[in-house]
C-alpha atoms as a PDB file:
ATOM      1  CA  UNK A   1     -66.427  44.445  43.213  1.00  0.00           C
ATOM      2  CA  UNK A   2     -66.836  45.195  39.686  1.00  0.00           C
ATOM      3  CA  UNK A   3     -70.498  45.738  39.638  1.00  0.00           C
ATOM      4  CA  UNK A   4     -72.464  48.086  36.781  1.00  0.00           C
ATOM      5  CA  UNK A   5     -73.891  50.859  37.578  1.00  0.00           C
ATOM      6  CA  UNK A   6     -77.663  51.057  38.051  1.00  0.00           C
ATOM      7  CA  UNK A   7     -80.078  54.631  37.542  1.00  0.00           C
ATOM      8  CA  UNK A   8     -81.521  55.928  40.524  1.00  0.00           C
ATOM      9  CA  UNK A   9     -81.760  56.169  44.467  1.00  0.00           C
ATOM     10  CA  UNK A  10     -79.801  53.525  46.193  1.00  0.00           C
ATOM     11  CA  UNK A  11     -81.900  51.454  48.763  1.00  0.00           C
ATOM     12  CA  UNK A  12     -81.660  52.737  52.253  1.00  0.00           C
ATOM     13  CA  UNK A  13     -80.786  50.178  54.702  1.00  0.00           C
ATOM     14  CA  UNK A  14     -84.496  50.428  56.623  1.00  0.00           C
ATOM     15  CA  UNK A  15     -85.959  49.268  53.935  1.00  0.00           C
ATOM     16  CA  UNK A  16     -85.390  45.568  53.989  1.00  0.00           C
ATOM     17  CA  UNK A  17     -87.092  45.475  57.098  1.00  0.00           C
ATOM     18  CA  UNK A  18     -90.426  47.025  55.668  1.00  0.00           C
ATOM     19  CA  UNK A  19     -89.924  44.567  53.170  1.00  0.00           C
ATOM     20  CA  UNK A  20     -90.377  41.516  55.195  1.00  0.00           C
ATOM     21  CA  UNK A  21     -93.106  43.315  57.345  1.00  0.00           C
ATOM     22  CA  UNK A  22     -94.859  43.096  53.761  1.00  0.00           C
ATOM     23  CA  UNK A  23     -93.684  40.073  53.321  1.00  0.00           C
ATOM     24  CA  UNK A  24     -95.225  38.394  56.187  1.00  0.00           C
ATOM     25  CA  UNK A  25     -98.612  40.490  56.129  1.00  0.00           C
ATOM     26  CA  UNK A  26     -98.855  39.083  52.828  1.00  0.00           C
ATOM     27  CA  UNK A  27     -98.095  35.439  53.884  1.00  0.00           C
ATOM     28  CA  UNK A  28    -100.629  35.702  56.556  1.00  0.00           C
ATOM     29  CA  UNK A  29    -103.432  37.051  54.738  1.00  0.00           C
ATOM     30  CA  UNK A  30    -102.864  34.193  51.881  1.00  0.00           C
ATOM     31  CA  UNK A  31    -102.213  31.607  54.413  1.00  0.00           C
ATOM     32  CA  UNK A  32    -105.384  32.865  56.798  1.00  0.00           C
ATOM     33  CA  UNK A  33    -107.494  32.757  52.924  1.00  0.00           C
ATOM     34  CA  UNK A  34    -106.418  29.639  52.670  1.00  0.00           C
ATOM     35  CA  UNK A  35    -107.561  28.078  56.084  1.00  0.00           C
ATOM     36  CA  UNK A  36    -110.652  29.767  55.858  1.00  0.00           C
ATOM     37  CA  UNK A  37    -111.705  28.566  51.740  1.00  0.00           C
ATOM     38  CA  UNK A  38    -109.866  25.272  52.405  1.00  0.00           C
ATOM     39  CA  UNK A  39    -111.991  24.012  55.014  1.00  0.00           C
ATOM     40  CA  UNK A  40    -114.765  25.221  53.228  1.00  0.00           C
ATOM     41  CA  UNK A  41    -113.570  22.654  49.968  1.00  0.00           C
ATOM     42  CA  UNK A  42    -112.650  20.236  52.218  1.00  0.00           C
ATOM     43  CA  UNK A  43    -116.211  20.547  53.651  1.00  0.00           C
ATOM     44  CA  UNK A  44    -118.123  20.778  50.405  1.00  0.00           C
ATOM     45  CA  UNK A  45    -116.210  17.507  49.416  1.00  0.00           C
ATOM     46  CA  UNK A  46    -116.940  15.412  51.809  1.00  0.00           C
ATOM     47  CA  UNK A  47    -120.930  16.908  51.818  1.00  0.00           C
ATOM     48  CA  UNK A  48    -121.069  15.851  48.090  1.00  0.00           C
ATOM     49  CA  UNK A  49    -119.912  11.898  49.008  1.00  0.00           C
ATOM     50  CA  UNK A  50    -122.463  12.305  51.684  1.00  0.00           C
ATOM     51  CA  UNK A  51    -125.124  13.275  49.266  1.00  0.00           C
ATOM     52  CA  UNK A  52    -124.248  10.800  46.371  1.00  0.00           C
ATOM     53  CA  UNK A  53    -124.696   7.783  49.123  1.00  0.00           C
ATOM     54  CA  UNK A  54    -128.460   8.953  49.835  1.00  0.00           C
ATOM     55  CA  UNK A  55    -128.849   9.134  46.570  1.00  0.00           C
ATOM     56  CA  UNK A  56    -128.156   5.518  46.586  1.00  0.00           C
ATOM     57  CA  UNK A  57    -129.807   4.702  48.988  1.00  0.00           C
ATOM     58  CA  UNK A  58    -132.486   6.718  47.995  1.00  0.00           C
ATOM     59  CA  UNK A  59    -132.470   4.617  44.454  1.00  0.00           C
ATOM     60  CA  UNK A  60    -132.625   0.935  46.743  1.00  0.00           C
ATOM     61  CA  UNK A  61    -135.209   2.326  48.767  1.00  0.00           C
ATOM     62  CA  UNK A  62    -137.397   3.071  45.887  1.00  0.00           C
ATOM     63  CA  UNK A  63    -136.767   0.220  44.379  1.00  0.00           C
ATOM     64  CA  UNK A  64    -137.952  -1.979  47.449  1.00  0.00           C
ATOM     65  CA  UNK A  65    -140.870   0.476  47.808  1.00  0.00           C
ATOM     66  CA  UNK A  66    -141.894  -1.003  44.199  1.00  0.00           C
ATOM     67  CA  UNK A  67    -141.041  -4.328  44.930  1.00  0.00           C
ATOM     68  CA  UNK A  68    -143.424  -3.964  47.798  1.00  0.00           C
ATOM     69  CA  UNK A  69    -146.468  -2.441  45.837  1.00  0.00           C
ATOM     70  CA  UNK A  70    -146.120  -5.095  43.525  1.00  0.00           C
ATOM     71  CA  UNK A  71    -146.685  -7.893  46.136  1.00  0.00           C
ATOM     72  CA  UNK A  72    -149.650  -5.700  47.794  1.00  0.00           C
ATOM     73  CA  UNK A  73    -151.133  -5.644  44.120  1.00  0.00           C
ATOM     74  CA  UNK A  74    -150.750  -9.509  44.231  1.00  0.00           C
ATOM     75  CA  UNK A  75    -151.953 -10.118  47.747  1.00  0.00           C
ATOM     76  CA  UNK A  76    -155.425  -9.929  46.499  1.00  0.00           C
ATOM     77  CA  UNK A  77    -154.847 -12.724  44.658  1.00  0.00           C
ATOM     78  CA  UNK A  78    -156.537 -16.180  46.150  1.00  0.00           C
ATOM     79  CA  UNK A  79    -154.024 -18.524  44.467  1.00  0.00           C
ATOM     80  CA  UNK A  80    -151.369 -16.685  45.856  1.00  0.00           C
ATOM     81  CA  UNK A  81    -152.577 -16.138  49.569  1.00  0.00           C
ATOM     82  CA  UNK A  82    -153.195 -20.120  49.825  1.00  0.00           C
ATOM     83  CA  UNK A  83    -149.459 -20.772  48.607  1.00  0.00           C
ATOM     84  CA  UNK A  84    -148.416 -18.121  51.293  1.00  0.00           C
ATOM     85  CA  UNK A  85    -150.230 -19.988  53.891  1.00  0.00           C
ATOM     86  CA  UNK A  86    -148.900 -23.234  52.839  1.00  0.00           C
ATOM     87  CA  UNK A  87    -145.361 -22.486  52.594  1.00  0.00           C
ATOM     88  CA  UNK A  88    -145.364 -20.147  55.997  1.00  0.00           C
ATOM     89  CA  UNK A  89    -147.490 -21.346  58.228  1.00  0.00           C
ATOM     90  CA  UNK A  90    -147.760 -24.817  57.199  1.00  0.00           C
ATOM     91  CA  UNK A  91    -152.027 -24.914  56.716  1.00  0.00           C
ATOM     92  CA  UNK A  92    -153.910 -27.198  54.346  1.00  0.00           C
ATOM     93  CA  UNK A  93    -157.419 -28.376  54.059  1.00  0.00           C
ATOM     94  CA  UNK A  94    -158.906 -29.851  56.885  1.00  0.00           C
ATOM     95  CA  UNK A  95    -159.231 -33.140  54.733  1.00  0.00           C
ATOM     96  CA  UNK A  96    -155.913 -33.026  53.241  1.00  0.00           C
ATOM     97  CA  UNK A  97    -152.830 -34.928  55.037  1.00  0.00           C
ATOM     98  CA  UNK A  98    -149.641 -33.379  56.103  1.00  0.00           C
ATOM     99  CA  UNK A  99    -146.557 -35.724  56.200  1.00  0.00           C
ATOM    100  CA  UNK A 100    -143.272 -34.288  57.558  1.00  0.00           C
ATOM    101  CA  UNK A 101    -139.983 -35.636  56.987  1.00  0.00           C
ATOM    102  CA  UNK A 102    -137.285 -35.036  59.376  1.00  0.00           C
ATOM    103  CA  UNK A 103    -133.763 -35.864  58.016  1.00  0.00           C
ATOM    104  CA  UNK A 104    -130.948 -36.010  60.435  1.00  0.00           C
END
């Protein structure tokens, strides 16, 4: 072997095993980092898809809520309970005449 020559102490033979000793304290404390901040991403990930839905469903909710206080505010309304009462419930004057078609 026609190697050059390197400056200082040549390697005993021991040492390789310290080496991977180092080696795989190493790789266990990365890989044991890993598991333990990886679930946490993997948790804070799928909290923030959780959070953006109920803030959509916080956004329809309101949005019925305001649907809703504007029909209270119109409830009051005389012309508007009659045409509720007609349409639902099928009421009219007493001397007013009802006809019904049934198609079939």
């Amino acid at each position: 072997m026609n190697r050059r020559w390197r400056p200082g102490r040549a390697a005993p033979r021991g040492d390789r095993g310290r080496r991977l000793l180092i080696l795989g304290v190493v790789a266990l404390l990365v890989g044991g980092l890993g598991w333990l901040y990886g679930g946490r991403f993997v948790t804070m990930h799928r909290l923030a898809h959780e959070v953006a839905a109920l803030q959509a469903e916080n956004q329809t909710l309101l949005r019925e809520i305001q649907s809703l206080r504007h029909q209270l505010a119109r409830a009051d309304d005389p012309a508007v309970v009659e045409a509720r009462a007609r349409e639902e419930l099928g009421w009219g004057y007493p001397d007013e005449l009802l006809l019904v078609i049934d198609r079939r």
